[in-house]
PDB file of N, CA and C in Angstrom:
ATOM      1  N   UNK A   1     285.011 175.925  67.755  1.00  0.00           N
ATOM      2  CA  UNK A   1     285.796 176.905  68.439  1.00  0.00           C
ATOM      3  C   UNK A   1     284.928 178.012  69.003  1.00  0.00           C
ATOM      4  N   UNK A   2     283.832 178.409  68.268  1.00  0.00           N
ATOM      5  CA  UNK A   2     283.103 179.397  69.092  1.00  0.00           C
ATOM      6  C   UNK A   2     282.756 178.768  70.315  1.00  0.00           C
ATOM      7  N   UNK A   3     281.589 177.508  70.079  1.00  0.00           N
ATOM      8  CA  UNK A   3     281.673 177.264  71.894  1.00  0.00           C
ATOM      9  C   UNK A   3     282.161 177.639  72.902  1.00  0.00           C
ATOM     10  N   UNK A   4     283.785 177.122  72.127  1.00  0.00           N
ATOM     11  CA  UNK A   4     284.699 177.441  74.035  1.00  0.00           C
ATOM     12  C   UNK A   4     284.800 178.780  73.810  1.00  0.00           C
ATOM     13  N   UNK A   5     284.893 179.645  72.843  1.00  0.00           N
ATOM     14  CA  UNK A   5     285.088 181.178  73.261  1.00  0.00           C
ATOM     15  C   UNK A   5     284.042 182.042  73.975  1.00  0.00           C
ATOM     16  N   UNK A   6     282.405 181.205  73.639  1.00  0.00           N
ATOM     17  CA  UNK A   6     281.395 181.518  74.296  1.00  0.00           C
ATOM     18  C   UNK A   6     281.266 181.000  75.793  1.00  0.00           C
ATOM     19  N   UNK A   7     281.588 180.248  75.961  1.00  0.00           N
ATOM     20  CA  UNK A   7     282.165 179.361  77.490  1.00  0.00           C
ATOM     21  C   UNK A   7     283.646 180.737  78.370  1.00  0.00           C
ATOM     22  N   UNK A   8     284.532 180.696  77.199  1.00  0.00           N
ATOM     23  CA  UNK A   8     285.552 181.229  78.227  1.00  0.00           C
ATOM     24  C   UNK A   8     284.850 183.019  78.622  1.00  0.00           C
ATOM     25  N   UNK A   9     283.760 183.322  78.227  1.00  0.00           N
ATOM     26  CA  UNK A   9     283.629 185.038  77.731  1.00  0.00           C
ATOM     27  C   UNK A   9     282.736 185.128  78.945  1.00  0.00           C
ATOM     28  N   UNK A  10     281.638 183.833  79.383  1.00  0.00           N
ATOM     29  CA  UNK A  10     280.652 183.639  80.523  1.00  0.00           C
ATOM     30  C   UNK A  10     281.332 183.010  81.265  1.00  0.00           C
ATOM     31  N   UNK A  11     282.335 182.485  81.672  1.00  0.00           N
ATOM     32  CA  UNK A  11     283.235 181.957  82.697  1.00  0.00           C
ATOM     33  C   UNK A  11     283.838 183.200  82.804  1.00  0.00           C
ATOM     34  N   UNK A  12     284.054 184.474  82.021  1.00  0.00           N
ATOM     35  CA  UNK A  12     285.274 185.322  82.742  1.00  0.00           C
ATOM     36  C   UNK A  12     284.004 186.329  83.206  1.00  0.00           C
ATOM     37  N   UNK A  13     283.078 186.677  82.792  1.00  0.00           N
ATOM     38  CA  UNK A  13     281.817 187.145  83.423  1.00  0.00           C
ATOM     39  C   UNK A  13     281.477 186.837  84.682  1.00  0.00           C
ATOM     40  N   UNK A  14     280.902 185.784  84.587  1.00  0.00           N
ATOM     41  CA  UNK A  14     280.714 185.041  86.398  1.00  0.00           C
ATOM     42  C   UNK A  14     281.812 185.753  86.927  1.00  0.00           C
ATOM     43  N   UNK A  15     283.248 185.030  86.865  1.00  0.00           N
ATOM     44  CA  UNK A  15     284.332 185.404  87.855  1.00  0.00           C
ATOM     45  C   UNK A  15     284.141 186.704  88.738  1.00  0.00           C
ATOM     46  N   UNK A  16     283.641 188.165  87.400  1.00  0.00           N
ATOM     47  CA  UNK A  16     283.687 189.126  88.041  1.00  0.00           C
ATOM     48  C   UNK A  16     282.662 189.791  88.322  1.00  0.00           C
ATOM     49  N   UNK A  17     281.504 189.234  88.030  1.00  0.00           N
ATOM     50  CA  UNK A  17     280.590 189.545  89.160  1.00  0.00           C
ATOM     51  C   UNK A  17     280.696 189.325  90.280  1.00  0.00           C
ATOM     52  N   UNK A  18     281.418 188.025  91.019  1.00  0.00           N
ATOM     53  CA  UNK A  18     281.758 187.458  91.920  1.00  0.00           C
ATOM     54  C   UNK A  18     282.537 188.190  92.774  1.00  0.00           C
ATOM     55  N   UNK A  19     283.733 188.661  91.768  1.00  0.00           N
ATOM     56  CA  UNK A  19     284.521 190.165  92.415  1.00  0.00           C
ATOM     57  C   UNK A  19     283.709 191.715  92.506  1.00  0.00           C
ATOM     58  N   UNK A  20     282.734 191.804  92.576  1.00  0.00           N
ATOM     59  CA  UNK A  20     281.855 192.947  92.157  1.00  0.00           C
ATOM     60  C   UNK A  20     280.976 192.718  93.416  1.00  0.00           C
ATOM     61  N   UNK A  21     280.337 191.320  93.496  1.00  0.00           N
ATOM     62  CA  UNK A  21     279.215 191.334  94.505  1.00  0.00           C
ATOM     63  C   UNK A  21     280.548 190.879  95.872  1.00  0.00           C
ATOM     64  N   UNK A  22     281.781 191.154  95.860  1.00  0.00           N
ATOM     65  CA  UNK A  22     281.758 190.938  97.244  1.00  0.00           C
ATOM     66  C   UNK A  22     282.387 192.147  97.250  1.00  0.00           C
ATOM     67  N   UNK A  23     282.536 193.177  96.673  1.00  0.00           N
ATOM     68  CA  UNK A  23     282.928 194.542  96.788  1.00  0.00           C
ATOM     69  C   UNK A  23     281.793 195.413  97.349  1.00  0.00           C
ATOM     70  N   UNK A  24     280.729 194.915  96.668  1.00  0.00           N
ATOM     71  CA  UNK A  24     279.500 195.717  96.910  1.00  0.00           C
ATOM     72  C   UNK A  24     278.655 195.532  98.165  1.00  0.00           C
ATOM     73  N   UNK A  25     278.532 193.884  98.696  1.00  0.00           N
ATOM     74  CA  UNK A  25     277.654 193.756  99.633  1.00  0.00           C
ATOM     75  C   UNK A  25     278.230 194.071 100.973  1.00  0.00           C
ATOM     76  N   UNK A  26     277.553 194.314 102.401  1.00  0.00           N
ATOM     77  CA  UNK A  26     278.153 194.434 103.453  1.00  0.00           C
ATOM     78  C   UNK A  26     278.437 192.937 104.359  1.00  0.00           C
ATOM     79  N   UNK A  27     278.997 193.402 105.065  1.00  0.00           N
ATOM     80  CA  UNK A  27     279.726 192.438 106.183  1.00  0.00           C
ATOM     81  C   UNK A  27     278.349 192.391 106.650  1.00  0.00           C
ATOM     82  N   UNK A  28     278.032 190.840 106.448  1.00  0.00           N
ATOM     83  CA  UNK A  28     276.955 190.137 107.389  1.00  0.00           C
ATOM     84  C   UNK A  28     277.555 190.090 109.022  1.00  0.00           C
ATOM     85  N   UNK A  29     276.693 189.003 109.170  1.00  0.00           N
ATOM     86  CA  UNK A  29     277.146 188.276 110.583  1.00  0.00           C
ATOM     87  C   UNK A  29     277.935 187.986 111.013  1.00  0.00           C
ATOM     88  N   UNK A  30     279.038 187.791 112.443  1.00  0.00           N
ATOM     89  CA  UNK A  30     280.076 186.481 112.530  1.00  0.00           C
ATOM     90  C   UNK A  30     280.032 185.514 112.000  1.00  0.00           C
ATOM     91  N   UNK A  31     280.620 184.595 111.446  1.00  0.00           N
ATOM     92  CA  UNK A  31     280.165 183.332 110.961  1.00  0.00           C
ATOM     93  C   UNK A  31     279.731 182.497 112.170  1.00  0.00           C
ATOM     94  N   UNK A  32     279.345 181.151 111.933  1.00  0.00           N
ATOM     95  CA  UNK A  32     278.908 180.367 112.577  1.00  0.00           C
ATOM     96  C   UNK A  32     280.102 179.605 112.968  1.00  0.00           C
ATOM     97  N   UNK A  33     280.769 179.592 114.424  1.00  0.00           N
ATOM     98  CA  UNK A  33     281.592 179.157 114.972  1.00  0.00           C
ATOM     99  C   UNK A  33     281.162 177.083 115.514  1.00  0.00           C
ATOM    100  N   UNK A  34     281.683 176.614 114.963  1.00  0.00           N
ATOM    101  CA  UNK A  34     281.985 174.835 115.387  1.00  0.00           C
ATOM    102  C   UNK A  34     283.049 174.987 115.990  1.00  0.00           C
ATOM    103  N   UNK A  35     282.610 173.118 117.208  1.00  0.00           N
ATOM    104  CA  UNK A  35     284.139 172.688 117.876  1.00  0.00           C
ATOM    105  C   UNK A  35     284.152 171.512 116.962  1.00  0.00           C
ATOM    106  N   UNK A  36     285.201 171.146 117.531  1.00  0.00           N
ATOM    107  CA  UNK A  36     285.543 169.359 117.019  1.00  0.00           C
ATOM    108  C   UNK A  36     285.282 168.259 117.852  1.00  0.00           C
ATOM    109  N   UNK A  37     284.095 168.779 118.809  1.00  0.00           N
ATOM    110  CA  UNK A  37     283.649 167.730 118.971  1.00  0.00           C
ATOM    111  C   UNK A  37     282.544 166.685 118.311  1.00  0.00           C
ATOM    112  N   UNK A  38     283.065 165.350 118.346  1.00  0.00           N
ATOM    113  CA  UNK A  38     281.963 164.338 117.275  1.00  0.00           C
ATOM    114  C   UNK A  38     281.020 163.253 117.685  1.00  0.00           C
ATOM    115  N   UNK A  39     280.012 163.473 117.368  1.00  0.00           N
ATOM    116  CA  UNK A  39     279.018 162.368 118.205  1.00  0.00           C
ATOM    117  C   UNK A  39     278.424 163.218 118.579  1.00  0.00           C
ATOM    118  N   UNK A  40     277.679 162.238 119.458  1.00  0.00           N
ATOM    119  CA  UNK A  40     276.157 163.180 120.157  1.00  0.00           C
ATOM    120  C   UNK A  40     276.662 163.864 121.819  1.00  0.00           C
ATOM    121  N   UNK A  41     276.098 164.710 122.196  1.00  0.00           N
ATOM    122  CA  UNK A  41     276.086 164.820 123.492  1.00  0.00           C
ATOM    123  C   UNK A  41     276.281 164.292 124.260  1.00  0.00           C
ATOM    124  N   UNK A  42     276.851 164.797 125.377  1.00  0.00           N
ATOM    125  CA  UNK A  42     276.825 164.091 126.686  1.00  0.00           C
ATOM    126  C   UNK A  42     275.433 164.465 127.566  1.00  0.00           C
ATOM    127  N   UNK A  43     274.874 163.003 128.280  1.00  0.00           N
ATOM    128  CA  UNK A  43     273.690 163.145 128.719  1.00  0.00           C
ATOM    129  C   UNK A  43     273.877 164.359 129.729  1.00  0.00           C
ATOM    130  N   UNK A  44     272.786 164.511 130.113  1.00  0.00           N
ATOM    131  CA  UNK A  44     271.972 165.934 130.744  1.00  0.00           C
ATOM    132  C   UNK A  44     271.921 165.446 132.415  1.00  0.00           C
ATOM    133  N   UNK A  45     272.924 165.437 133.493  1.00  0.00           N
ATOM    134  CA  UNK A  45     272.022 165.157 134.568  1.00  0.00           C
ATOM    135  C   UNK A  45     271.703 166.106 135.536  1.00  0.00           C
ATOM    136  N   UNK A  46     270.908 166.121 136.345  1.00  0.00           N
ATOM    137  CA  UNK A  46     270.342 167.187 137.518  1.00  0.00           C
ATOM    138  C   UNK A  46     271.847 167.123 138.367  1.00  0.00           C
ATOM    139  N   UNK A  47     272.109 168.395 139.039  1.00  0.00           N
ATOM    140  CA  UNK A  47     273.065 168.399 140.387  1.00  0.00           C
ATOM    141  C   UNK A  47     272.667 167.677 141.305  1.00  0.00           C
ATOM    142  N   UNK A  48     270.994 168.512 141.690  1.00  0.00           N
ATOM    143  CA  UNK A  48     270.411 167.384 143.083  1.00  0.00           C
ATOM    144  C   UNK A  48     269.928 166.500 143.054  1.00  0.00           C
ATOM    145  N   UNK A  49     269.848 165.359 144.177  1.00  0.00           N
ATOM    146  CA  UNK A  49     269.714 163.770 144.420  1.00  0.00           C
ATOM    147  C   UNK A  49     268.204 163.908 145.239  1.00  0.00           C
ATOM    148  N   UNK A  50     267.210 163.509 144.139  1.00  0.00           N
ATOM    149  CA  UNK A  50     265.971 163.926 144.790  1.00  0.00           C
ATOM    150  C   UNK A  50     265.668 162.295 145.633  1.00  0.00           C
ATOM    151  N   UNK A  51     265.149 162.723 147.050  1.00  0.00           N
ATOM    152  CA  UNK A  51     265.328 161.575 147.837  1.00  0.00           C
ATOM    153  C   UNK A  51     263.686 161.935 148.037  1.00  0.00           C
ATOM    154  N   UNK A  52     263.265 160.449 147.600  1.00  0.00           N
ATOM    155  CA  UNK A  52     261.628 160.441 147.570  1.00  0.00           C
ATOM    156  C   UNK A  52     260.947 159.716 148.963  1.00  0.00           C
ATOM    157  N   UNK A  53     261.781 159.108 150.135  1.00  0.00           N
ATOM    158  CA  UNK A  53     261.277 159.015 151.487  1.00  0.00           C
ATOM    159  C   UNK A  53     262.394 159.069 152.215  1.00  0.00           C
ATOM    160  N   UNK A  54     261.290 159.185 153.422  1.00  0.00           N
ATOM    161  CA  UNK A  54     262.893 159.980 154.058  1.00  0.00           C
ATOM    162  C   UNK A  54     263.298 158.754 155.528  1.00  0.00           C
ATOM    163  N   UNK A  55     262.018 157.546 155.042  1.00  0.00           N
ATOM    164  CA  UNK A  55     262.608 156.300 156.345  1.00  0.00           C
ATOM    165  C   UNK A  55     263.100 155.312 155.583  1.00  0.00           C
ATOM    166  N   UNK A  56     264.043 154.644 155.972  1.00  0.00           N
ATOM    167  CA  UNK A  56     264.103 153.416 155.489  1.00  0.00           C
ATOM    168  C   UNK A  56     263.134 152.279 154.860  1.00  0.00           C
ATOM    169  N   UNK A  57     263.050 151.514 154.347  1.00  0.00           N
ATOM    170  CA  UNK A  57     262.551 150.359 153.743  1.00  0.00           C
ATOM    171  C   UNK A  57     262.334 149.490 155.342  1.00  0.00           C
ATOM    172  N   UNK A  58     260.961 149.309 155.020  1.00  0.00           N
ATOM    173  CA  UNK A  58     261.241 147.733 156.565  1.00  0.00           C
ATOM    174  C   UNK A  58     262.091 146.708 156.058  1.00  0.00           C
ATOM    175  N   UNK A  59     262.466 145.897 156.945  1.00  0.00           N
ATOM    176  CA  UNK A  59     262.968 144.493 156.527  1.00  0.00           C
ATOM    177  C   UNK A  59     261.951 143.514 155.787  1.00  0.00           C
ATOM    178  N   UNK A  60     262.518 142.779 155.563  1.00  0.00           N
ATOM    179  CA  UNK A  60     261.452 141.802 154.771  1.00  0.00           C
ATOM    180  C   UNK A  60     261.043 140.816 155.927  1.00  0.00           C
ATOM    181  N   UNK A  61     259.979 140.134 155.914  1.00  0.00           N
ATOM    182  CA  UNK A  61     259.132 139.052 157.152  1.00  0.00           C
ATOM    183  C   UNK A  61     259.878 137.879 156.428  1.00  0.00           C
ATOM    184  N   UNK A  62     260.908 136.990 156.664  1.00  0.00           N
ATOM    185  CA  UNK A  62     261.681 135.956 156.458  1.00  0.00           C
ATOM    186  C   UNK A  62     260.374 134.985 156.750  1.00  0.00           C
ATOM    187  N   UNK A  63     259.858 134.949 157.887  1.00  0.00           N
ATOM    188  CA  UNK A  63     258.845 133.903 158.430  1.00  0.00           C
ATOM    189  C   UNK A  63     257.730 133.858 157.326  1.00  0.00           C
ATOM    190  N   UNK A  64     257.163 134.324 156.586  1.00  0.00           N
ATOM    191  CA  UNK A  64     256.022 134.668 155.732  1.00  0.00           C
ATOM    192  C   UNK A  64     255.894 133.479 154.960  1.00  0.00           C
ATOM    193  N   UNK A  65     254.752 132.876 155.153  1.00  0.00           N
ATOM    194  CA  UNK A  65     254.679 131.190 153.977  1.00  0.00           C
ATOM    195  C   UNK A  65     254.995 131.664 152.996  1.00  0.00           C
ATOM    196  N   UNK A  66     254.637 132.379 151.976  1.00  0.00           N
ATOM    197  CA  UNK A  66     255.575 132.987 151.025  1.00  0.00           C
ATOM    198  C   UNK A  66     257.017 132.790 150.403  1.00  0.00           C
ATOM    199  N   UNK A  67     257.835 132.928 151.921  1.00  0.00           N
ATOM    200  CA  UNK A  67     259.385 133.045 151.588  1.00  0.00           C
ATOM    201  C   UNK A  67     259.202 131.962 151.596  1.00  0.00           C
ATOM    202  N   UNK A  68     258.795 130.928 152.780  1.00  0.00           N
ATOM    203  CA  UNK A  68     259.741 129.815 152.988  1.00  0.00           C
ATOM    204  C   UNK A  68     259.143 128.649 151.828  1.00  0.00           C
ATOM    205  N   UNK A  69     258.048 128.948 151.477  1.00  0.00           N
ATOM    206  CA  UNK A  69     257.687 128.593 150.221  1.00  0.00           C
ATOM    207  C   UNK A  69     258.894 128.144 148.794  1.00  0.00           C
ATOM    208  N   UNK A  70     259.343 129.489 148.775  1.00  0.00           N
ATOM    209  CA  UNK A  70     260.293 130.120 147.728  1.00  0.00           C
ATOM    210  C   UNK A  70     261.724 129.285 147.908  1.00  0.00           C
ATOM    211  N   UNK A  71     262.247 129.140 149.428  1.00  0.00           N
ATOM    212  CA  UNK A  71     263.079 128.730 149.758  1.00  0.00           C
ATOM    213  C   UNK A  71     263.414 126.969 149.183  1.00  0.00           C
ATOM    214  N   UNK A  72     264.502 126.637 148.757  1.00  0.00           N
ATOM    215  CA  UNK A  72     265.087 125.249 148.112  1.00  0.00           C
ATOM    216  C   UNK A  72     265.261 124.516 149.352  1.00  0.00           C
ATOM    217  N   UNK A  73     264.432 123.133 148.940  1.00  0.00           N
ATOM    218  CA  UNK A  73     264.108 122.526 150.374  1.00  0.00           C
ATOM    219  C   UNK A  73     265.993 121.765 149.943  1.00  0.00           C
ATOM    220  N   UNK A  74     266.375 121.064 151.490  1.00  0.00           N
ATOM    221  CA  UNK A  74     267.533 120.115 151.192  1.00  0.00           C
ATOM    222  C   UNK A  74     267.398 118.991 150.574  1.00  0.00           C
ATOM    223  N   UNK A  75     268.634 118.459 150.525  1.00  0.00           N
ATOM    224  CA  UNK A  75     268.311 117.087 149.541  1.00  0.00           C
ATOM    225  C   UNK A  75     268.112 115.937 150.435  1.00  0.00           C
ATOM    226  N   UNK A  76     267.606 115.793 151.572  1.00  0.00           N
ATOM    227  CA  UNK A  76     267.555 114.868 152.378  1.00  0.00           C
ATOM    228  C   UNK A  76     265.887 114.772 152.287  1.00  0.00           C
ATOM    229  N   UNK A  77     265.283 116.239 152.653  1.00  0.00           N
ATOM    230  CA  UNK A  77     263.900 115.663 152.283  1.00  0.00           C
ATOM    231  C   UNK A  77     263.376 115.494 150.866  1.00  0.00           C
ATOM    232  N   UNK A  78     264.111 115.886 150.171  1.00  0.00           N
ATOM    233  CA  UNK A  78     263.864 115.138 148.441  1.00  0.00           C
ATOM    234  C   UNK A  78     263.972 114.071 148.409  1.00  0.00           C
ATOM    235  N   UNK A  79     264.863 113.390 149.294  1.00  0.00           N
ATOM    236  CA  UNK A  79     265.640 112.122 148.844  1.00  0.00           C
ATOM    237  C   UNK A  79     264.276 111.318 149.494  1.00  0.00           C
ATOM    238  N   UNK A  80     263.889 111.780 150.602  1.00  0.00           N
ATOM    239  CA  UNK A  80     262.769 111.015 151.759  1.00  0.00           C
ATOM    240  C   UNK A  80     261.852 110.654 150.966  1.00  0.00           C
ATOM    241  N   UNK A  81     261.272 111.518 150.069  1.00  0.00           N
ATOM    242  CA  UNK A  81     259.921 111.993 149.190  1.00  0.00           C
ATOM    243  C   UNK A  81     260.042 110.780 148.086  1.00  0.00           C
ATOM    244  N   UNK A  82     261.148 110.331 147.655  1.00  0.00           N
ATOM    245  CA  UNK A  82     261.292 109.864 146.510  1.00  0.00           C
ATOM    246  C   UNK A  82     261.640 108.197 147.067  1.00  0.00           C
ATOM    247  N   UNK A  83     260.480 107.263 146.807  1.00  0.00           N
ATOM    248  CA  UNK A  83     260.169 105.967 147.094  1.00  0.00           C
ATOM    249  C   UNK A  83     261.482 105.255 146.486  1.00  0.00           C
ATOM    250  N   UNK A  84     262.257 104.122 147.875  1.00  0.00           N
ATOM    251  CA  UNK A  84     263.295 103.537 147.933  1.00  0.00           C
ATOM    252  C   UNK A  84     263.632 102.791 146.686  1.00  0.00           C
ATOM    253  N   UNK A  85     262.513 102.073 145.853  1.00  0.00           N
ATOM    254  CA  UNK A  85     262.477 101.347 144.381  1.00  0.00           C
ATOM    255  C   UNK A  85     262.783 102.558 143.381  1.00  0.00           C
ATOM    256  N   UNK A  86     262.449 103.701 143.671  1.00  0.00           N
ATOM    257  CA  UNK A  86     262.829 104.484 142.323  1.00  0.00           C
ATOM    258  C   UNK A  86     263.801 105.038 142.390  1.00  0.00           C
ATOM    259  N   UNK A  87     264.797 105.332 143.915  1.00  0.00           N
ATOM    260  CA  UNK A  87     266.179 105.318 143.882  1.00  0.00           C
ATOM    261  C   UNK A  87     266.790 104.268 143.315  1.00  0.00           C
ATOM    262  N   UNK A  88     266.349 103.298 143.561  1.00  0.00           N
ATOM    263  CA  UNK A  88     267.630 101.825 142.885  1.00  0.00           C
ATOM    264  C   UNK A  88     267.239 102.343 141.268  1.00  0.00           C
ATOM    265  N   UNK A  89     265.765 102.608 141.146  1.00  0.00           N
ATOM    266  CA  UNK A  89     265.703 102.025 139.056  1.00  0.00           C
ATOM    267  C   UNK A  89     266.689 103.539 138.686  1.00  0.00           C
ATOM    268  N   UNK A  90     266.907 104.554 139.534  1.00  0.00           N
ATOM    269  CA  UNK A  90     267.517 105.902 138.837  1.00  0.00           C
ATOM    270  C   UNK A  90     268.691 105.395 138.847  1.00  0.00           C
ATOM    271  N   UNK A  91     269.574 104.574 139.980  1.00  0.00           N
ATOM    272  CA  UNK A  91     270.888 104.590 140.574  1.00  0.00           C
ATOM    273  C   UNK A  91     271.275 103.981 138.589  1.00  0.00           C
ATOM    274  N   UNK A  92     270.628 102.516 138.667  1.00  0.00           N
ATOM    275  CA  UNK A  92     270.988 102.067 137.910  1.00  0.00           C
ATOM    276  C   UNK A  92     271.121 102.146 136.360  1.00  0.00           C
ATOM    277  N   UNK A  93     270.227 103.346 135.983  1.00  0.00           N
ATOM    278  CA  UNK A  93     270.048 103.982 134.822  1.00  0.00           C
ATOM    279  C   UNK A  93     271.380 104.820 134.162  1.00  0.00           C
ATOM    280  N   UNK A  94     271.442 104.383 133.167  1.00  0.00           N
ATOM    281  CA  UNK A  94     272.787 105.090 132.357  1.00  0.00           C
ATOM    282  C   UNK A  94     272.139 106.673 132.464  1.00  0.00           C
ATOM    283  N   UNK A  95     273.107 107.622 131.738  1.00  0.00           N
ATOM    284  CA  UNK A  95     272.559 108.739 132.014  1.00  0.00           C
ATOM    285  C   UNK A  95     272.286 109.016 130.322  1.00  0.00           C
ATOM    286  N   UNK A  96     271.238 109.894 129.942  1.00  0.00           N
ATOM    287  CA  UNK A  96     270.575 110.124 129.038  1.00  0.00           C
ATOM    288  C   UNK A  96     271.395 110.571 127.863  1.00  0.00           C
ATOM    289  N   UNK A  97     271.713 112.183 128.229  1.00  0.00           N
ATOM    290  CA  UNK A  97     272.497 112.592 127.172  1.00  0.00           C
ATOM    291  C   UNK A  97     274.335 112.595 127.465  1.00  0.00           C
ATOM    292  N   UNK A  98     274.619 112.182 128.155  1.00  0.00           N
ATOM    293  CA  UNK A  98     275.959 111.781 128.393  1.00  0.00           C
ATOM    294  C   UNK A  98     277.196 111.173 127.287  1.00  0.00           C
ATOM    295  N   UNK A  99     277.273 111.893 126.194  1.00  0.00           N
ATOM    296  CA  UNK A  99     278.040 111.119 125.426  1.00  0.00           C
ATOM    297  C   UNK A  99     279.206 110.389 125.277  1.00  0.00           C
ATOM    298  N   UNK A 100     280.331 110.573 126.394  1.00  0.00           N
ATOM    299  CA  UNK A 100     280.924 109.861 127.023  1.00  0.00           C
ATOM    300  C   UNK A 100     280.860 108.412 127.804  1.00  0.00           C
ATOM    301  N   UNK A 101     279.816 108.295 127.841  1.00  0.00           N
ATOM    302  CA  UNK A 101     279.115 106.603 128.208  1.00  0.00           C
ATOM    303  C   UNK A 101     278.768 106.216 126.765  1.00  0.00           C
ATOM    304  N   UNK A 102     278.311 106.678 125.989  1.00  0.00           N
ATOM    305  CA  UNK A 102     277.567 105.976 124.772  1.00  0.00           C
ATOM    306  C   UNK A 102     279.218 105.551 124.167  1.00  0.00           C
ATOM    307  N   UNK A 103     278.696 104.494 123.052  1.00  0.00           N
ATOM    308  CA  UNK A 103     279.570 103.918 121.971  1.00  0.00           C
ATOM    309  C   UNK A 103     279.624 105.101 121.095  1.00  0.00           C
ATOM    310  N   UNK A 104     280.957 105.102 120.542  1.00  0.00           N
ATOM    311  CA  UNK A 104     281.645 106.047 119.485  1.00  0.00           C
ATOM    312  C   UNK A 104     280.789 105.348 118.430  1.00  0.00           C
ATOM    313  N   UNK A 105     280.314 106.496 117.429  1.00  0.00           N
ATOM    314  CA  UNK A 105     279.929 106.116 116.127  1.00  0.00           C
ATOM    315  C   UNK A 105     280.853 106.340 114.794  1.00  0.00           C
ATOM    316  N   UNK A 106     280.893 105.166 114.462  1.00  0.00           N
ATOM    317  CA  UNK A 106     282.396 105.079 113.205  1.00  0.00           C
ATOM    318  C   UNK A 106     281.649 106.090 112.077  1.00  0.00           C
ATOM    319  N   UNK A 107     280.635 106.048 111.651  1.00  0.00           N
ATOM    320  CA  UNK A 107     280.310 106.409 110.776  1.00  0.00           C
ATOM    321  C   UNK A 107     280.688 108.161 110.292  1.00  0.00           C
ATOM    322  N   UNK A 108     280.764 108.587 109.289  1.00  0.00           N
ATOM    323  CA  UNK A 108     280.954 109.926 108.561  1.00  0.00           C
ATOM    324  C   UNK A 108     279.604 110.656 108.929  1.00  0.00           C
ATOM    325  N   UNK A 109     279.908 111.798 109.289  1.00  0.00           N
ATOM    326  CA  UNK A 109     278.644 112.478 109.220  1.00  0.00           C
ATOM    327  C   UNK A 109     279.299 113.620 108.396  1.00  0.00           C
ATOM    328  N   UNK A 110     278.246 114.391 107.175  1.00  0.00           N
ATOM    329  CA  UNK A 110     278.616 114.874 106.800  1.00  0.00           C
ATOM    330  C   UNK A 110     277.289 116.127 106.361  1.00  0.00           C
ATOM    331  N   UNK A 111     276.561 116.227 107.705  1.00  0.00           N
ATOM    332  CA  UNK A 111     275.393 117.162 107.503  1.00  0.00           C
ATOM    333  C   UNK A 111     275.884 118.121 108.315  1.00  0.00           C
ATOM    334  N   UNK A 112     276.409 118.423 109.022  1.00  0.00           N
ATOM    335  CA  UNK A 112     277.347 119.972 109.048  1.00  0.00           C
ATOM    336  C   UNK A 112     278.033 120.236 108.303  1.00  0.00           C
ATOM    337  N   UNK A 113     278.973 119.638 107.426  1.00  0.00           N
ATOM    338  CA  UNK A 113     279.701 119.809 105.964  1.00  0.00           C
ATOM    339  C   UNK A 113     279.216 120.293 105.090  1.00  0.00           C
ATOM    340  N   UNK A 114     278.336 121.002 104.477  1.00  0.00           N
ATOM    341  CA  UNK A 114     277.843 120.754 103.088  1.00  0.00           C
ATOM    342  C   UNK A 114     278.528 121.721 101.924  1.00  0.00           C
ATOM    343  N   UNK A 115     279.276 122.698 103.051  1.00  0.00           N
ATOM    344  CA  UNK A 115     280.158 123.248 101.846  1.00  0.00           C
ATOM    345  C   UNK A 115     281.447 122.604 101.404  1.00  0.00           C
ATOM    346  N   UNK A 116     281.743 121.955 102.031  1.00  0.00           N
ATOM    347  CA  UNK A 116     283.369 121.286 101.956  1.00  0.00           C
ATOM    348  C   UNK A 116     283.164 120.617 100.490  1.00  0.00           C
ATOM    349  N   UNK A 117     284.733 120.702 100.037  1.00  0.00           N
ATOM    350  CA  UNK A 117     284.736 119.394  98.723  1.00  0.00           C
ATOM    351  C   UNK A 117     284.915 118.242  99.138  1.00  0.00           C
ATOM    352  N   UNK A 118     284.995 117.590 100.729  1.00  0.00           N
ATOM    353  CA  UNK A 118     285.592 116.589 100.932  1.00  0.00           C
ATOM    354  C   UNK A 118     284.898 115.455 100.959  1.00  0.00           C
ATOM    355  N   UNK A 119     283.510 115.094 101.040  1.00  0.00           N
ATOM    356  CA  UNK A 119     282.550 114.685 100.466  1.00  0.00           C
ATOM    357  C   UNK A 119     281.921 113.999  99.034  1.00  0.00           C
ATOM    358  N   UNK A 120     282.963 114.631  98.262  1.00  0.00           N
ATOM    359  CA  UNK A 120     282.436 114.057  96.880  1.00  0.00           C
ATOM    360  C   UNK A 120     283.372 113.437  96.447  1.00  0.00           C
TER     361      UNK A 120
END
């Protein structure tokens, strides 16, 4: 029982110092005024539109080996390029990954499964 009477005697102490030091000290500052706004800032931009030349861009030289370089030839001179025997062996070739031509496989696969119980 002493404890708490030594507890309630420095708990009623504090209290009134508390009432004492705000009797005694002066009025600081305004406080520090917040909005409600949350998050970061909104970016920062300049008013003026700084314009760094004052002519146009030339056109580009279309003619330049360069472009026409760059340029996707048609499929007529692909087709020219590519010897008459290796059109027939392509014509006739199944297509590679096409799984719709291949035979259905009956079998279970079950290596994307491995968590399922349906397996065991």
């Amino acid at each position: 029982m002493l404890v708490l009477a030594f507890l309630a005697v420095v708990g009623l102490l504090l209290v009134v110092s508390l009432f004492i030091a705000d009797a005694t000290l002066q009025d600081g500052p305004p406080p520090i005024v917040t909005s409600n706004r949350v998050g970061l800032p909104e970016r920062w931009h300049p008013d003026t539109t700084q314009v760094l030349t004052s002519t146009p861009a030339p056109a580009p030289d279309m003619t330049s080996p360069a472009v026409r370089a760059a340029q996707p030839r048609p499929d007529s001179e692909t087709l020219a390029r590519i010897a008459p025997a290796a059109r027939a062996a392509r014509a006739e070739a199944p297509p590679e990954n096409n799984r719709a031509t291949q035979a259905p496989d009956n079998r279970q696969n079950n290596a994307g499964d491995r968590f399922s119980i349906g397996g065991q």
